[in-house]
Protein backbone atom coordinates (compact mmCIF):
# COMPACT_ATOMS: atom_id res chain seq x y z
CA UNK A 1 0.00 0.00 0.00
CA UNK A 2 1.44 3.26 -1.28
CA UNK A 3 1.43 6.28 1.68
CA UNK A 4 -0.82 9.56 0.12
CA UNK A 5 1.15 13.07 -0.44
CA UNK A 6 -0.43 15.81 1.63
CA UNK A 7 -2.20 19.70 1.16
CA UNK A 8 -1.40 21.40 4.22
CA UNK A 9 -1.06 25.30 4.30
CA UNK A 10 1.79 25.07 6.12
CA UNK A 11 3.94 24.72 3.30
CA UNK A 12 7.34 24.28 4.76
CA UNK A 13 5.66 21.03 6.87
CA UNK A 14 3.81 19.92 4.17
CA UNK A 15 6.95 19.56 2.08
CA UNK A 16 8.88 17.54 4.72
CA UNK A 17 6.02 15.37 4.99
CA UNK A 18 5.66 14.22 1.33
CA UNK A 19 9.26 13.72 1.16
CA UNK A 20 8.94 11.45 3.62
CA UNK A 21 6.04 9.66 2.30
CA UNK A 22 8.19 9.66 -1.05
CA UNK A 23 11.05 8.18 0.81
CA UNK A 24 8.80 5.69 2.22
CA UNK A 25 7.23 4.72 -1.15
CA UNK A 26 10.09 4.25 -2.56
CA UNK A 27 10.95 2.35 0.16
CA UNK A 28 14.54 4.37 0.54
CA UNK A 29 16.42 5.02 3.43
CA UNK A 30 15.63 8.50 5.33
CA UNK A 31 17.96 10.45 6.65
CA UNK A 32 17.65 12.23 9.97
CA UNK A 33 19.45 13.77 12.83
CA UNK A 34 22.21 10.90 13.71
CA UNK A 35 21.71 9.30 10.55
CA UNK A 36 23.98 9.84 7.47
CA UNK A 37 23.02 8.24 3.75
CA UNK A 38 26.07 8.34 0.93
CA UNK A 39 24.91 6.97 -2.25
CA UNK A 40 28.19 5.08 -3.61
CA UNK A 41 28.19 3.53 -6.83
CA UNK A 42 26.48 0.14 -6.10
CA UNK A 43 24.01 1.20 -3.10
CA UNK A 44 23.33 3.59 -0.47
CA UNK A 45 25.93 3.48 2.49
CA UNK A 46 23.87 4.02 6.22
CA UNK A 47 26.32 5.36 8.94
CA UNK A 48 25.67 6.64 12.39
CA UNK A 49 26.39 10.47 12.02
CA UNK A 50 29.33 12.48 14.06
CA UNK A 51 26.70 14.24 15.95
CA UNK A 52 24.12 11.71 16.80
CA UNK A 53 23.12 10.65 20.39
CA UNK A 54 24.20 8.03 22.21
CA UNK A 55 22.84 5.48 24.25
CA UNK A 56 18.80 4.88 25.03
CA UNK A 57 18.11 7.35 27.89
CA UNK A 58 17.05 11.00 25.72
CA UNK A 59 18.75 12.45 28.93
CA UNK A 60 22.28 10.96 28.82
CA UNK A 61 22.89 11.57 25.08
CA UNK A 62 25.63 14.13 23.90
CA UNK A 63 25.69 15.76 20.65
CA UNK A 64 29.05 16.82 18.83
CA UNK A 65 31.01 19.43 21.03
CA UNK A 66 29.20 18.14 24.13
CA UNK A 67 25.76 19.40 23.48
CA UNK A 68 23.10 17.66 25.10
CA UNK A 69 19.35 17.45 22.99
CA UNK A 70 16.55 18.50 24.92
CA UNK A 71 12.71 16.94 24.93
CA UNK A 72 10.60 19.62 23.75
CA UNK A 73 6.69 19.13 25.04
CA UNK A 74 5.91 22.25 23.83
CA UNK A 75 6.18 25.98 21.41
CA UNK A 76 5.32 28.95 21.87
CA UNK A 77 3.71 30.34 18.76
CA UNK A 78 3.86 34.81 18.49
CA UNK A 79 1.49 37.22 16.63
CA UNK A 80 -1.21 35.02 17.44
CA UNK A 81 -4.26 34.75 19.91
CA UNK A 82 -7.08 32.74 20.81
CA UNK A 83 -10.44 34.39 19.87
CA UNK A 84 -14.03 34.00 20.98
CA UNK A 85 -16.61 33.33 18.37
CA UNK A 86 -20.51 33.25 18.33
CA UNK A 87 -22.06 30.90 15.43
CA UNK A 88 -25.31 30.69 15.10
CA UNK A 89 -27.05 27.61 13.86
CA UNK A 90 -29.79 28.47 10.91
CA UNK A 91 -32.02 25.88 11.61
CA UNK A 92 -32.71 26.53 15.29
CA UNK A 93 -30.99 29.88 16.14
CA UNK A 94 -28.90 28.01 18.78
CA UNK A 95 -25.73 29.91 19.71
CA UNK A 96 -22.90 28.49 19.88
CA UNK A 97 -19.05 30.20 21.34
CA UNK A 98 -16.21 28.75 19.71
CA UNK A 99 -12.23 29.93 20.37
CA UNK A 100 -9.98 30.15 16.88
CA UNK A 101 -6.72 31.10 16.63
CA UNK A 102 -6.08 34.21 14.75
CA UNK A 103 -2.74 36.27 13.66
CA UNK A 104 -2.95 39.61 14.94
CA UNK A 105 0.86 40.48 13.65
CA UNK A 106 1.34 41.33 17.75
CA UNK A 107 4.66 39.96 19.05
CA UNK A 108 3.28 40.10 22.43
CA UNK A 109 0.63 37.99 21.86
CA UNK A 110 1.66 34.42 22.02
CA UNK A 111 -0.14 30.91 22.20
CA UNK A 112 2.06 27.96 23.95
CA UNK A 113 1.24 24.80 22.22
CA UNK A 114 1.47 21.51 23.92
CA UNK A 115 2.58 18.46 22.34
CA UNK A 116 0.89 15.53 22.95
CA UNK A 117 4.23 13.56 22.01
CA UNK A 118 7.48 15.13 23.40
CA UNK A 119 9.95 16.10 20.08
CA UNK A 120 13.71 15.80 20.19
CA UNK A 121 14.99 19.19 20.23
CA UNK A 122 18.33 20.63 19.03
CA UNK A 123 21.35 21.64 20.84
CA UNK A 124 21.00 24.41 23.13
């Protein structure tokens, strides 16, 4: 079964994705922080990178130069807000309040976002 490419508007995700599902499809080998892929004349050589972690605990792995990764559980997004709503349904006039996010442009204004999956983060 062959993975689907993606529409997001996030364009810079969106294209990360579908190379993904591309390297999937194509069943290739996808490189990654810690992972390095040569392509050499009769295959694709898979090496541990110079900078990848060591070790299973995310806490007790260095980076090159002695940088430790981090577990990121969350972002903070700027120049937006959460933003209360009132819909009204047609049929029965029922109102409704719903919260969107919207981009007010306002550095000040910031939304943290939680992930429900901790992400490997960078050097710090």
């Amino acid at each position: 079964m062959q993975l689907k490419r993606i529409a997001m508007g996030w364009r810079g995700l969106e294209n990360v994705i579908n190379r993904i599902v591309e390297a999937v499809n194509g069943n290739d080998p996808i490189e990654g922080a810690g992972i390095r892929i040569t392509a050499l004349s009769n295959g694709k050589l898979i090496e541990v990178a110079s900078s990848a972690m060591t070790g299973n605990n995310p806490g007790s792995g260095n980076a090159g130069g002695g940088q430790n990764h981090i577990l990121v559980y969350n972002t903070t997004w700027s120049g937006v807000k959460w933003q209360n709503v009132t819909v009204v349904d047609p049929a029965t006039c029922a109102q409704s309040t719903l919260s969107v996010l919207v981009n007010t442009g306002n550095p000040s204004d910031t939304v943290i976002v939680p992930f429900s999956t901790p992400l490997w983060g960078g050097p710090q």
